[in-house]
C-alpha atoms as a PDB file:
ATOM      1  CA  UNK A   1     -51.412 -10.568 -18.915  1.00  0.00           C
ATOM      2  CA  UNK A   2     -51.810 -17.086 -22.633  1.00  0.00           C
ATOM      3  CA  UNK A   3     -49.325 -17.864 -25.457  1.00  0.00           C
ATOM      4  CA  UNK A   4     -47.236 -14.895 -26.062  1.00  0.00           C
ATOM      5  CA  UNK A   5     -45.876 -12.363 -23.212  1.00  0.00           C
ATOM      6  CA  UNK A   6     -37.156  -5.804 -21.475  1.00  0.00           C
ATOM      7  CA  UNK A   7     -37.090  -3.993 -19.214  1.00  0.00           C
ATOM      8  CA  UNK A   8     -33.286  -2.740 -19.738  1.00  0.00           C
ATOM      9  CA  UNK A   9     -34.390  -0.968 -23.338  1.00  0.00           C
ATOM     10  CA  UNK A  10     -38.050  -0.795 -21.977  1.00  0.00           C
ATOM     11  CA  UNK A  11     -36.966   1.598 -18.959  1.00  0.00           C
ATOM     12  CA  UNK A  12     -35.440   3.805 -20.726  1.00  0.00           C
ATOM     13  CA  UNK A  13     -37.977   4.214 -23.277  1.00  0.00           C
ATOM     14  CA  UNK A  14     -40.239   4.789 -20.590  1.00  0.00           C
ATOM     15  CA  UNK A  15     -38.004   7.077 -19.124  1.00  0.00           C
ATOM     16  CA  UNK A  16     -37.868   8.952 -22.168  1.00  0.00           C
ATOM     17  CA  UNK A  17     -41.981   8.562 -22.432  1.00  0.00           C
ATOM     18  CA  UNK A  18     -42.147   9.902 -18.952  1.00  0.00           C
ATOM     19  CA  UNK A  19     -39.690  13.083 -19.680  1.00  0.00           C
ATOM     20  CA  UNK A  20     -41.228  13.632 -23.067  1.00  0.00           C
ATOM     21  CA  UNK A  21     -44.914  13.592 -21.332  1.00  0.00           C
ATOM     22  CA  UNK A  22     -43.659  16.366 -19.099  1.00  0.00           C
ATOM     23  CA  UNK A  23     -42.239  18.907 -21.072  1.00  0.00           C
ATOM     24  CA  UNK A  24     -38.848  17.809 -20.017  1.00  0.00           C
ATOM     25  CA  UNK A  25     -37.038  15.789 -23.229  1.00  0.00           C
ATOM     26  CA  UNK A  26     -34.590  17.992 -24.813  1.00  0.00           C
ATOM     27  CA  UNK A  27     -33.262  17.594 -28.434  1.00  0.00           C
ATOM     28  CA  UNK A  28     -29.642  17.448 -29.086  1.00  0.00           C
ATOM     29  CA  UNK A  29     -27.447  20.105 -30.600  1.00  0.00           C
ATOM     30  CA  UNK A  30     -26.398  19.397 -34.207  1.00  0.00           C
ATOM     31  CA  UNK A  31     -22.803  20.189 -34.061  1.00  0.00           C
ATOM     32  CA  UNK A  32     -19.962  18.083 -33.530  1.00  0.00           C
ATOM     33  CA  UNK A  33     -18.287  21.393 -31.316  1.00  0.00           C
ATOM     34  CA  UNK A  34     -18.580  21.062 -27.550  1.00  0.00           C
ATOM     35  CA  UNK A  35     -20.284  24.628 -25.814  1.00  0.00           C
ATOM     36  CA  UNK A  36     -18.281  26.550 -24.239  1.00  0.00           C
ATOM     37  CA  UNK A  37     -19.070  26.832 -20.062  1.00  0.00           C
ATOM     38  CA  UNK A  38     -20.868  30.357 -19.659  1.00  0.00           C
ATOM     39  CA  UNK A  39     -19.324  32.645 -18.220  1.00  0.00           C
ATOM     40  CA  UNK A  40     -20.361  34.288 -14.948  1.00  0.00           C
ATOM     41  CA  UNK A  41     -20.784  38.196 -13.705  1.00  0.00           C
ATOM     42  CA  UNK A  42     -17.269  37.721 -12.312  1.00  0.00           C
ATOM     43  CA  UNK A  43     -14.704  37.260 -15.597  1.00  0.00           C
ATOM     44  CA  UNK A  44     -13.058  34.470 -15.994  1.00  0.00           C
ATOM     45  CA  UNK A  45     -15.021  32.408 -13.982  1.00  0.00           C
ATOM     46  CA  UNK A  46     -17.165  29.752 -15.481  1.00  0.00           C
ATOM     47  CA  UNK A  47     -20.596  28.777 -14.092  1.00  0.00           C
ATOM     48  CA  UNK A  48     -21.140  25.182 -12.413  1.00  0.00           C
ATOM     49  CA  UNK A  49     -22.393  22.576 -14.619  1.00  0.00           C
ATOM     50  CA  UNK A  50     -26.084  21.707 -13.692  1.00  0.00           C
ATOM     51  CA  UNK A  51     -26.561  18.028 -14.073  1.00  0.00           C
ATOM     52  CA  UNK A  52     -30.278  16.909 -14.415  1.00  0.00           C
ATOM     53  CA  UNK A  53     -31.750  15.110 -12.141  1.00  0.00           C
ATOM     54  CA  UNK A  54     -31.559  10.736 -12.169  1.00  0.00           C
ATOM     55  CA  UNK A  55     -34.767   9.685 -13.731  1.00  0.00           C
ATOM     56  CA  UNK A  56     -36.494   7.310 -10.494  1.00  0.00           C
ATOM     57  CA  UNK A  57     -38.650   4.457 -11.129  1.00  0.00           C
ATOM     58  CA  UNK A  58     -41.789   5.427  -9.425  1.00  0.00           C
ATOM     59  CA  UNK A  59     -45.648   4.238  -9.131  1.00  0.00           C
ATOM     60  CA  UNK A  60     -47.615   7.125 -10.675  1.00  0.00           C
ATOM     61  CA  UNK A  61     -50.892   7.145  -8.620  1.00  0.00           C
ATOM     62  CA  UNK A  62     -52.809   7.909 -11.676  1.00  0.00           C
ATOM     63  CA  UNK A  63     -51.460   4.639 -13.337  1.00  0.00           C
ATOM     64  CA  UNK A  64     -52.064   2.863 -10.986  1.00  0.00           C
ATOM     65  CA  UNK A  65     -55.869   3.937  -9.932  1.00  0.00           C
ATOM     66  CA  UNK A  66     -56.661   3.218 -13.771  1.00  0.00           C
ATOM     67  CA  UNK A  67     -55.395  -0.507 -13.300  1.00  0.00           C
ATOM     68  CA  UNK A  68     -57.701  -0.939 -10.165  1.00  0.00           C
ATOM     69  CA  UNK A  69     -60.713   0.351 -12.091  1.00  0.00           C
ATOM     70  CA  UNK A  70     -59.895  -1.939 -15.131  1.00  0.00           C
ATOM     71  CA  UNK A  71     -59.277  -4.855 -12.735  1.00  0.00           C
ATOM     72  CA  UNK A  72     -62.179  -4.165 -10.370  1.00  0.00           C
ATOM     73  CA  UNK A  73     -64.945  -4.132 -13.765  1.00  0.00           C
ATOM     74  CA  UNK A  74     -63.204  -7.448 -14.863  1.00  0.00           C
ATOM     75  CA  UNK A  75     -63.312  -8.967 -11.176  1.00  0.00           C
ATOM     76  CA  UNK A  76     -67.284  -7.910 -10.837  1.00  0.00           C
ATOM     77  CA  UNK A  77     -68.544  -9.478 -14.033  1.00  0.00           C
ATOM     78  CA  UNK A  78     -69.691 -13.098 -13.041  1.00  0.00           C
ATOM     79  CA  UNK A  79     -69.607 -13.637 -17.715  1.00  0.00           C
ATOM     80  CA  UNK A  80     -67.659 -12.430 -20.124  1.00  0.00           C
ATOM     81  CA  UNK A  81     -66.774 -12.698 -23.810  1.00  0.00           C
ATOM     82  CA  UNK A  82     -64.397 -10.904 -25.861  1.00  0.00           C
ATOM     83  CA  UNK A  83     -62.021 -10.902 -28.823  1.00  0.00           C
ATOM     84  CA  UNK A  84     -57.974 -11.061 -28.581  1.00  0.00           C
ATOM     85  CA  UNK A  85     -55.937 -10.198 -31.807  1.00  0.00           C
ATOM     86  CA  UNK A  86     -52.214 -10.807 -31.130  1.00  0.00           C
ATOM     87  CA  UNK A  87     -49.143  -9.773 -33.319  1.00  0.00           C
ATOM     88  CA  UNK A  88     -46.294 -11.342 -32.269  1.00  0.00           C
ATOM     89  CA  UNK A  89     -42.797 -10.587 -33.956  1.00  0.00           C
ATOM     90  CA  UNK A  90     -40.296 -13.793 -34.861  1.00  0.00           C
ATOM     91  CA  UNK A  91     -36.978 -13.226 -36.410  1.00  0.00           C
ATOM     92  CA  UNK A  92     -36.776 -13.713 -40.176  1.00  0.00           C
ATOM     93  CA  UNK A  93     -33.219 -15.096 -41.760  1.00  0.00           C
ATOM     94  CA  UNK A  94     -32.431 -11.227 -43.167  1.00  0.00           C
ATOM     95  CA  UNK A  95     -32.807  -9.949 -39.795  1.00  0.00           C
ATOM     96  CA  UNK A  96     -36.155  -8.099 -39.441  1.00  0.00           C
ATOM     97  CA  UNK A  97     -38.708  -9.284 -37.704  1.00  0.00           C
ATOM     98  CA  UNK A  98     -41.827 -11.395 -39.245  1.00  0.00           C
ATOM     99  CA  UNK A  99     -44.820 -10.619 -37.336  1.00  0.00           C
ATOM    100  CA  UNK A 100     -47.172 -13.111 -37.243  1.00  0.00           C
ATOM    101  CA  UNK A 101     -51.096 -12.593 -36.016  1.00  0.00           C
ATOM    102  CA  UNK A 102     -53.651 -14.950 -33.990  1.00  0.00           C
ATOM    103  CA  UNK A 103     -56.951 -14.259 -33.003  1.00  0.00           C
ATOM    104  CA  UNK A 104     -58.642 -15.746 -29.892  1.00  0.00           C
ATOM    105  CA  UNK A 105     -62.949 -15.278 -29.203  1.00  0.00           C
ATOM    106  CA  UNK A 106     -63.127 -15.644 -25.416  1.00  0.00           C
ATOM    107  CA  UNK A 107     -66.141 -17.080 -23.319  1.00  0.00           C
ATOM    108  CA  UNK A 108     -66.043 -17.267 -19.602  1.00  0.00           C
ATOM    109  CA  UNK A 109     -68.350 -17.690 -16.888  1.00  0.00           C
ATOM    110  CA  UNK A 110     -67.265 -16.907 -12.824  1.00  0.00           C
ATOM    111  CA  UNK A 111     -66.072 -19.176 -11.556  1.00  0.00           C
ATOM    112  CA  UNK A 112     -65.515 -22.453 -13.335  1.00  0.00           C
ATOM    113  CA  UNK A 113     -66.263 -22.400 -17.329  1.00  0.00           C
ATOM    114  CA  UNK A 114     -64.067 -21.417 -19.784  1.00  0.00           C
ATOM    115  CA  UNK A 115     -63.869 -21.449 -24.082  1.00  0.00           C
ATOM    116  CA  UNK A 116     -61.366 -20.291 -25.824  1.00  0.00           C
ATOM    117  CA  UNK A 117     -61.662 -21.229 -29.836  1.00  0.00           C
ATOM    118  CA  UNK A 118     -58.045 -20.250 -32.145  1.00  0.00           C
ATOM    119  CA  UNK A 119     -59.332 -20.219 -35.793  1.00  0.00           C
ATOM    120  CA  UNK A 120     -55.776 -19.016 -36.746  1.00  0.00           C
ATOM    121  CA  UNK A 121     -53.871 -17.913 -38.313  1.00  0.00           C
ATOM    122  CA  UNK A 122     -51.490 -21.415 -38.046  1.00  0.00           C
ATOM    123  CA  UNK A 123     -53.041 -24.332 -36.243  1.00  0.00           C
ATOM    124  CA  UNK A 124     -56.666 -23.898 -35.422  1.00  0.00           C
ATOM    125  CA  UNK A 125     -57.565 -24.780 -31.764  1.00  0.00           C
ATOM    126  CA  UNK A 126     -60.181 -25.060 -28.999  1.00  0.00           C
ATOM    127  CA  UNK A 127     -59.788 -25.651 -25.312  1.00  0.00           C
ATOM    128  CA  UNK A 128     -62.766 -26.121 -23.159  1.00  0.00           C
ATOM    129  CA  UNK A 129     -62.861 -25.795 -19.086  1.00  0.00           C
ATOM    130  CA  UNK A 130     -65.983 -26.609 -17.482  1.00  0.00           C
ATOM    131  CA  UNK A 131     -65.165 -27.110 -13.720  1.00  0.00           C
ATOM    132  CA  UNK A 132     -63.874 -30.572 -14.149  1.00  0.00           C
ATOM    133  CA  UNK A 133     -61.910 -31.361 -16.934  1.00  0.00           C
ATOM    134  CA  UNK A 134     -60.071 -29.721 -19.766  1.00  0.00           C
ATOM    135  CA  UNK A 135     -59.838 -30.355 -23.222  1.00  0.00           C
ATOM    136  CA  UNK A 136     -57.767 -29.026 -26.146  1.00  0.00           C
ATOM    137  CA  UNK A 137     -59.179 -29.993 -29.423  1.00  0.00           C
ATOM    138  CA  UNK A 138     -57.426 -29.838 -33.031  1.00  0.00           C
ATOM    139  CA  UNK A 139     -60.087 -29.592 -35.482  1.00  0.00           C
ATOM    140  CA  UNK A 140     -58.267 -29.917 -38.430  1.00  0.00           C
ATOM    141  CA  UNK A 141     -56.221 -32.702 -37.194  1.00  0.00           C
ATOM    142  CA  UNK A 142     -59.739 -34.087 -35.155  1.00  0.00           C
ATOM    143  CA  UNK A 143     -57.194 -34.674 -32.059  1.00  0.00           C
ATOM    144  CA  UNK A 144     -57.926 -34.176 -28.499  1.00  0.00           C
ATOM    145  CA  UNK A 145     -55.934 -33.694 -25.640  1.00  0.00           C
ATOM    146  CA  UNK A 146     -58.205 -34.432 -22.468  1.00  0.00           C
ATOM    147  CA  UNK A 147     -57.063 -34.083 -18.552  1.00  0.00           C
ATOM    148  CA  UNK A 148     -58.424 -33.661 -15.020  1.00  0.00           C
ATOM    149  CA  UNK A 149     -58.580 -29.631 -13.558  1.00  0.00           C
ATOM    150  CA  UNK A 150     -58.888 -28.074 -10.438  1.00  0.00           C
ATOM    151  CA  UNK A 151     -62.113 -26.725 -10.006  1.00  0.00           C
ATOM    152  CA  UNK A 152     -61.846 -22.763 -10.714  1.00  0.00           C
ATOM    153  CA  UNK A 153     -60.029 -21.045 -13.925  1.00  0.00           C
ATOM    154  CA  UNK A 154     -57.113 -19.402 -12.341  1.00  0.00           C
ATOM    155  CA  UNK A 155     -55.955 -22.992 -11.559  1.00  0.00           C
ATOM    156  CA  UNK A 156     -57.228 -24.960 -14.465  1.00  0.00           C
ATOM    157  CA  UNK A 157     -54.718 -22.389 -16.445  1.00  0.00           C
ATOM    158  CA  UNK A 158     -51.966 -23.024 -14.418  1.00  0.00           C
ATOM    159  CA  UNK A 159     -52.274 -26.755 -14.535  1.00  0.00           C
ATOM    160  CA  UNK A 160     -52.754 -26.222 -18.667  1.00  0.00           C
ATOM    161  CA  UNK A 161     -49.179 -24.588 -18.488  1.00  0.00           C
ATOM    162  CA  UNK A 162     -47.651 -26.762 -16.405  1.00  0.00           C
ATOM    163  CA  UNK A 163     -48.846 -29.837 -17.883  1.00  0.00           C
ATOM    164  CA  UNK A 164     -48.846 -29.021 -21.858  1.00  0.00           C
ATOM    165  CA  UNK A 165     -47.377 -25.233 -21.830  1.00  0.00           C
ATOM    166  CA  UNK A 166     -50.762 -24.148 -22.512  1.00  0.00           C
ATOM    167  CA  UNK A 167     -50.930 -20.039 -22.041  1.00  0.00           C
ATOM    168  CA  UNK A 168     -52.822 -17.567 -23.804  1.00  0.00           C
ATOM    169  CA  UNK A 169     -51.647 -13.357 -23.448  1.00  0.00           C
ATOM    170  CA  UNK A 170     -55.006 -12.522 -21.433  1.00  0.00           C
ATOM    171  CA  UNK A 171     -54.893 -14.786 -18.905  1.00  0.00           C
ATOM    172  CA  UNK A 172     -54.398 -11.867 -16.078  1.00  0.00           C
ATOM    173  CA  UNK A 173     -57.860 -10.605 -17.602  1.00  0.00           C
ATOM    174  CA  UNK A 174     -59.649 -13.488 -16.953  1.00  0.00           C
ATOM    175  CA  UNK A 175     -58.148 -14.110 -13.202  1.00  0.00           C
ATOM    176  CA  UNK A 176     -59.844 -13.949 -10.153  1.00  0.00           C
ATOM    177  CA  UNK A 177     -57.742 -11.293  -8.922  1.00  0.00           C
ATOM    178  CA  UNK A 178     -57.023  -8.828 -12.312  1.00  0.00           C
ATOM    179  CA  UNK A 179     -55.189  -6.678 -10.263  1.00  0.00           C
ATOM    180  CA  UNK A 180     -52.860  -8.828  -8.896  1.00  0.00           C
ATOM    181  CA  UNK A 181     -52.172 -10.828 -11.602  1.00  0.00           C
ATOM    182  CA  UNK A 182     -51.308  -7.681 -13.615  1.00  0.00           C
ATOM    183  CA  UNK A 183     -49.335  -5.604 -11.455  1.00  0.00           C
ATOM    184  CA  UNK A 184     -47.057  -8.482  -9.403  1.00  0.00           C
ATOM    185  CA  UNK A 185     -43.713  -7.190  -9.172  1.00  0.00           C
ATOM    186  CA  UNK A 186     -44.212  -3.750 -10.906  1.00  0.00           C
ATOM    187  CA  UNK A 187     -41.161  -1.311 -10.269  1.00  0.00           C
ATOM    188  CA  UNK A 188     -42.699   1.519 -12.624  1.00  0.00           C
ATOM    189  CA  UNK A 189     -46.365   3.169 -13.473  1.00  0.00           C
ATOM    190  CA  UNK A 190     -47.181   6.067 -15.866  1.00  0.00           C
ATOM    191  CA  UNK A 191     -49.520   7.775 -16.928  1.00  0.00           C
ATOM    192  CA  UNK A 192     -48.647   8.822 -21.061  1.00  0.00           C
ATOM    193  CA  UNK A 193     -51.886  10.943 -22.017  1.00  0.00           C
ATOM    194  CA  UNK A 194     -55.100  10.292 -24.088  1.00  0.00           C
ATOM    195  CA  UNK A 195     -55.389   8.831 -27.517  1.00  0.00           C
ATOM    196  CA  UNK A 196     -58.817   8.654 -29.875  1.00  0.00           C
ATOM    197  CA  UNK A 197     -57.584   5.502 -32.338  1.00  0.00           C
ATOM    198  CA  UNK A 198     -57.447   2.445 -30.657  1.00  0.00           C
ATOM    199  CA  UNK A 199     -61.027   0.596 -31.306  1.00  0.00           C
ATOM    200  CA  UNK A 200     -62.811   3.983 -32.355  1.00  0.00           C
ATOM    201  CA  UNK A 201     -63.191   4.597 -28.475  1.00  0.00           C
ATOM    202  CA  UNK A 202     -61.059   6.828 -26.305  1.00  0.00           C
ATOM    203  CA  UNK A 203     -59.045   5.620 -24.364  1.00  0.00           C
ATOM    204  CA  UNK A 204     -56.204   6.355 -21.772  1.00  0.00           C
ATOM    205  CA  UNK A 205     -52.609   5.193 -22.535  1.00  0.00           C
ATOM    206  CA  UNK A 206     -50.290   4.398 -19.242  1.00  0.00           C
ATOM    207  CA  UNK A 207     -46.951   2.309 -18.706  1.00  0.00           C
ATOM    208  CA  UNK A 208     -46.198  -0.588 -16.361  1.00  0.00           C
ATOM    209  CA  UNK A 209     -43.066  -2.365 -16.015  1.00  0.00           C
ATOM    210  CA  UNK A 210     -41.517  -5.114 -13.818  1.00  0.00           C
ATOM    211  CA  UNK A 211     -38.311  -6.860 -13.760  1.00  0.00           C
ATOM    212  CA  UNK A 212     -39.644  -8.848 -16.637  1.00  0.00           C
ATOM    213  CA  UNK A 213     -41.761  -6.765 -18.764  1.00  0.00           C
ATOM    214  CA  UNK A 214     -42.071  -3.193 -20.181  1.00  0.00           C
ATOM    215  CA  UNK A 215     -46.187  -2.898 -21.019  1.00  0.00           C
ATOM    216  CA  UNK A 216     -47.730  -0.317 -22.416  1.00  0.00           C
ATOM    217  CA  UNK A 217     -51.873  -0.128 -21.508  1.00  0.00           C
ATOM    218  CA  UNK A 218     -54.691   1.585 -23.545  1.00  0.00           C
ATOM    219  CA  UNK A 219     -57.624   1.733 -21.199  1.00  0.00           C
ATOM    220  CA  UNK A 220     -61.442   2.632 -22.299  1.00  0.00           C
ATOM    221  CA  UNK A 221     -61.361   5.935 -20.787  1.00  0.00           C
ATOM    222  CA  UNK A 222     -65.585   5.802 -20.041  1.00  0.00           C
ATOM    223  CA  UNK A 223     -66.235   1.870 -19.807  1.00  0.00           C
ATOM    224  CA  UNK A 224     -62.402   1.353 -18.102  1.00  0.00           C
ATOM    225  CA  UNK A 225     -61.776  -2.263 -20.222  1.00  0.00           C
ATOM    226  CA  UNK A 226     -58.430  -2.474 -21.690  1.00  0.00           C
ATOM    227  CA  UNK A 227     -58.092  -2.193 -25.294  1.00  0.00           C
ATOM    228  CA  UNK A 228     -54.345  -2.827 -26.164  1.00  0.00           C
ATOM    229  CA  UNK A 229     -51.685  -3.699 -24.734  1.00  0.00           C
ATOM    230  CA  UNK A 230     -47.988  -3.872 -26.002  1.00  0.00           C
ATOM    231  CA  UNK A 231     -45.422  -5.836 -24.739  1.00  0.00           C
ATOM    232  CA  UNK A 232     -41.211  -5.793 -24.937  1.00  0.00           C
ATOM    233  CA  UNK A 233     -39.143  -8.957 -22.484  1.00  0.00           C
ATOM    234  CA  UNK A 234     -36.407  -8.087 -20.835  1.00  0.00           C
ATOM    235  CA  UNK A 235     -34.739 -11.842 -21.653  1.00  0.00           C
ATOM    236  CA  UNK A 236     -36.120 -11.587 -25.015  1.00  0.00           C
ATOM    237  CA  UNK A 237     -32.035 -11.055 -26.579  1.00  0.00           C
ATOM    238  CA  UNK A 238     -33.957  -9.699 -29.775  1.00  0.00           C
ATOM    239  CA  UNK A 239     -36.438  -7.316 -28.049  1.00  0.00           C
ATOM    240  CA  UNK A 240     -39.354  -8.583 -29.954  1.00  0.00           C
ATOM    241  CA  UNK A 241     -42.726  -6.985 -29.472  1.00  0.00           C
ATOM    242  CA  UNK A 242     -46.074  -8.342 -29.076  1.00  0.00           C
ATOM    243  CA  UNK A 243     -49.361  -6.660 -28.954  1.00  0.00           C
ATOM    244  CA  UNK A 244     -53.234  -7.554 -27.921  1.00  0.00           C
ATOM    245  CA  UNK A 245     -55.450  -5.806 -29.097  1.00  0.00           C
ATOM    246  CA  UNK A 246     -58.925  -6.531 -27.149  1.00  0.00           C
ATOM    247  CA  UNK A 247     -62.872  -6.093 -28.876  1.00  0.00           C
ATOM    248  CA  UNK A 248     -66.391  -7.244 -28.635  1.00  0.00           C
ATOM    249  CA  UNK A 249     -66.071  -6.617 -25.049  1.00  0.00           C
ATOM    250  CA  UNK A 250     -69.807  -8.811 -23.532  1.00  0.00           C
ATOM    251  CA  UNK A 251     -70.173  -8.454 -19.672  1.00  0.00           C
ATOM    252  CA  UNK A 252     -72.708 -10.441 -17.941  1.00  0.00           C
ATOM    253  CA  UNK A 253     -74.615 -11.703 -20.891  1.00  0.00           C
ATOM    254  CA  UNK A 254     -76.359 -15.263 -20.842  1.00  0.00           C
ATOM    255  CA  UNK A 255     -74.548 -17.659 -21.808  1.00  0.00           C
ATOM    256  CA  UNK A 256     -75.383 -21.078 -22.747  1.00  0.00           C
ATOM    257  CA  UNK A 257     -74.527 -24.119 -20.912  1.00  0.00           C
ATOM    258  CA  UNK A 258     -73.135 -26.022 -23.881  1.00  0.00           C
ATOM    259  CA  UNK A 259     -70.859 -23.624 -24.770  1.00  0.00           C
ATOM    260  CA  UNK A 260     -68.070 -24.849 -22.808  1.00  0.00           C
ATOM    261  CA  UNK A 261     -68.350 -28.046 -24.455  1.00  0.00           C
ATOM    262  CA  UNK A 262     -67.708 -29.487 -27.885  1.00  0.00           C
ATOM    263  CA  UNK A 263     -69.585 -32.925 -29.025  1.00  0.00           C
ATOM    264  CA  UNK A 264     -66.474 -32.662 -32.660  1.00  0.00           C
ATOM    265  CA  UNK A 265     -63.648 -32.802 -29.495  1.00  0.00           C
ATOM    266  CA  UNK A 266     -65.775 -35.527 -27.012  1.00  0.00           C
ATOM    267  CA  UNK A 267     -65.345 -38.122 -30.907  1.00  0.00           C
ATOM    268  CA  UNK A 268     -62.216 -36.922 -31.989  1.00  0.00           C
ATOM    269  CA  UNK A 269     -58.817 -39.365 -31.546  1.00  0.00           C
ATOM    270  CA  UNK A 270     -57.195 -38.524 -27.972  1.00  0.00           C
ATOM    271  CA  UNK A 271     -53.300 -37.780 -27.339  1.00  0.00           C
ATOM    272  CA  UNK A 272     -51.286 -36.908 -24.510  1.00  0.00           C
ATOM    273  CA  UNK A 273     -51.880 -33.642 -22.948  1.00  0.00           C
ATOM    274  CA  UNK A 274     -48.714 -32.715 -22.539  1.00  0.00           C
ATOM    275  CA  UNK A 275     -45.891 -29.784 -23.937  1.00  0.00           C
ATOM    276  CA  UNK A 276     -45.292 -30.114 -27.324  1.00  0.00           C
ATOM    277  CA  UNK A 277     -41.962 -29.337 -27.597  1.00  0.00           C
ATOM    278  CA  UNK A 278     -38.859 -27.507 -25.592  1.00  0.00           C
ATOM    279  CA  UNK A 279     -39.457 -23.854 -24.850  1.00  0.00           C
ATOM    280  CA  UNK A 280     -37.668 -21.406 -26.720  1.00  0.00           C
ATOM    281  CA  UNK A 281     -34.748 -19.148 -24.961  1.00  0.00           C
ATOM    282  CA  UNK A 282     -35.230 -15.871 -23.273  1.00  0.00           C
ATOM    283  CA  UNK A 283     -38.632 -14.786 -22.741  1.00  0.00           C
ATOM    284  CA  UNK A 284     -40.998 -15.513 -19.551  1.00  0.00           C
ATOM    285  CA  UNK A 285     -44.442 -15.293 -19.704  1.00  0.00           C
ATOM    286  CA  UNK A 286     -46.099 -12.359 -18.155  1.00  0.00           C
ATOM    287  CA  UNK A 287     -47.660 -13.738 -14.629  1.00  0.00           C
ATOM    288  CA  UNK A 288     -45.439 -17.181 -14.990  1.00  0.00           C
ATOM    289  CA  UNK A 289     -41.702 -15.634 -13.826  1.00  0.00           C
ATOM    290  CA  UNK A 290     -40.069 -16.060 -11.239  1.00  0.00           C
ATOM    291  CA  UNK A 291     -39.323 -13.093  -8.787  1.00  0.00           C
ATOM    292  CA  UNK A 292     -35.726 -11.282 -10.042  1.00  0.00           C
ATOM    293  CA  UNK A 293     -34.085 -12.730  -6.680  1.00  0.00           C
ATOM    294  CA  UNK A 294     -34.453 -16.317  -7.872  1.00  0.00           C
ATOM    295  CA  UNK A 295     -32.589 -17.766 -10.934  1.00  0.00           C
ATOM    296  CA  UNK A 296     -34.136 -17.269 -14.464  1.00  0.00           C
ATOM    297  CA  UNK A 297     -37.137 -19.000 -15.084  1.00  0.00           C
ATOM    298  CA  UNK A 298     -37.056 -21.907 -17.855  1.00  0.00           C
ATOM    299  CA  UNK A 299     -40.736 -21.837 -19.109  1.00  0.00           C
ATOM    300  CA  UNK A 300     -41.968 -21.122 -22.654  1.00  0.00           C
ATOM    301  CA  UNK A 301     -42.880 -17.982 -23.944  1.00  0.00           C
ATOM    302  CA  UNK A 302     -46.115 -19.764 -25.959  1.00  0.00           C
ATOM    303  CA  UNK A 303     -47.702 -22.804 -26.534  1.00  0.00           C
ATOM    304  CA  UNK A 304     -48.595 -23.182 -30.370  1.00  0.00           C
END
């Protein structure tokens, strides 16, 4: 897996990830003179040229057995909470990219309350989900946005996006169903190799793609909860990336019944809960597209 989520680049850096991981990339000579074909016992005769084998899009076992585990914790725990810092990259007027960061702290509770508070950067923002209604509060502003929902999460975030392009980049952690919601559609899994950095844990790094999305995964190689995950859209025509990168990791603490509701937000002026404005060209949210058989889906990217 929200408010931020290319596979033509993205496979063939994962090719190259995949050949590189197995001893198989090969560097390039530095001359601008073509080889000459060897010559065989027999004079005169040159050998055949051996062309290497097509790179195949495959399902790595390995990769994929590491998403079950990290989907089957996430599935079991009846609470959660957690931190998600996302960098997202925009295009600047020179040309580079501007990356821009939010940070989301997480409560949920199995299988009907939900809190997600936004302190910023940009816009700070709360929504609330407690089995019956939803609310997304403006603070700063004191506005409130206040609807009806369906009475488990997985639904209560659809409706969000449907109704006011509501979606936040861990949604797929939070689902019923982790698994599913992470994997629908995939058309490659890898398996890169281990790396010590990413929140002063090891972890596991492994690829996923489908024919919207190039990810690559760090996975908590002993406690099996994701850590980061980077993202590159396949109709994204500048090939922006976006990372998560996922903390304070709380399963099945107590949690208070008032924290999936806000007293500021209940006072606060209402508006329309509704889409803000027009989504922006080119990129599908993870979980949200369409399958590749059916025209291009028309949904934002994020909701700000």
């Amino acid at each position: 897996m929200n408010r931020v989520r290319y596979l033509a680049r993205g496979l063939a850096l994962g090719a190259s990830l995949a050949l590189a991981t197995n001893g198989a990339a090969q560097t390039a000579p530095r001359t601008a003179t073509p080889a000459k074909p060897a010559q065989s016992a027999k004079a005169g005769t040159p050998t055949k040229k051996v062309t290497p084998p097509e790179f195949k899009l495959v399902l790595e076992p390995r990769a994929t057995d590491m998403l079950k585990a990290t989907s089957a914790k996430l599935a079991a725990a009846k609470s959660m909470s957690f931190t998600a810092t996302v960098g997202y990259e925009y295009p600047s007027k020179l040309g580079p990219p501007i990356v821009y960061t939010t940070r989301y702290e997480v409560t949920m509770q199995r299988p009907d309350k939900l809190r997600i508070v936004t302190p910023g950067d940009g816009p700070a923002s709360e929504f609330y989900f407690d089995g019956k209604a939803m609310i997304a509060y403006m603070p700063a502003e004191d506005l409130v946005a206040v609807a009806d929902a369906p009475p488990t999460i997985d639904a209560a975030l659809d409706a969000a996006y449907r109704n006011a392009a509501i979606y936040y980049p861990f949604e797929d952690l939070v689902a019923a169903d982790p698994y599913t919601a992470l994997t629908a559609g995939a058309i490659l899994a890898f398996y890169i190799g281990p790396s010590g950095i990413v929140g002063g844990t090891k972890t596991d790094m492994l690829a996923w793609a489908n024919d919207d999305v190039f990810l690559q995964i760090w996975i908590g190689a002993d406690d099996k909860l994701p850590r980061r995950i980077r993202a590159v859209y396949r109709r994204d025509p500048y090939a922006l990336r976006h990372e998560m990168e996922l903390a304070n990791w709380q399963l099945d603490g107590a949690i208070a019944t008032e924290t999936f509701a806000s007293q500021k937000a209940q006072s606060a002026r209402r508006i329309a809960f509704a889409s803000p404005a027009a989504p922006p060209p080119g990129v599908v949210p993870l979980g949200k597209a369409k399958p590749a058989a059916t025209a291009p889906a028309k949904a934002p990217a994020k909701a700000q």
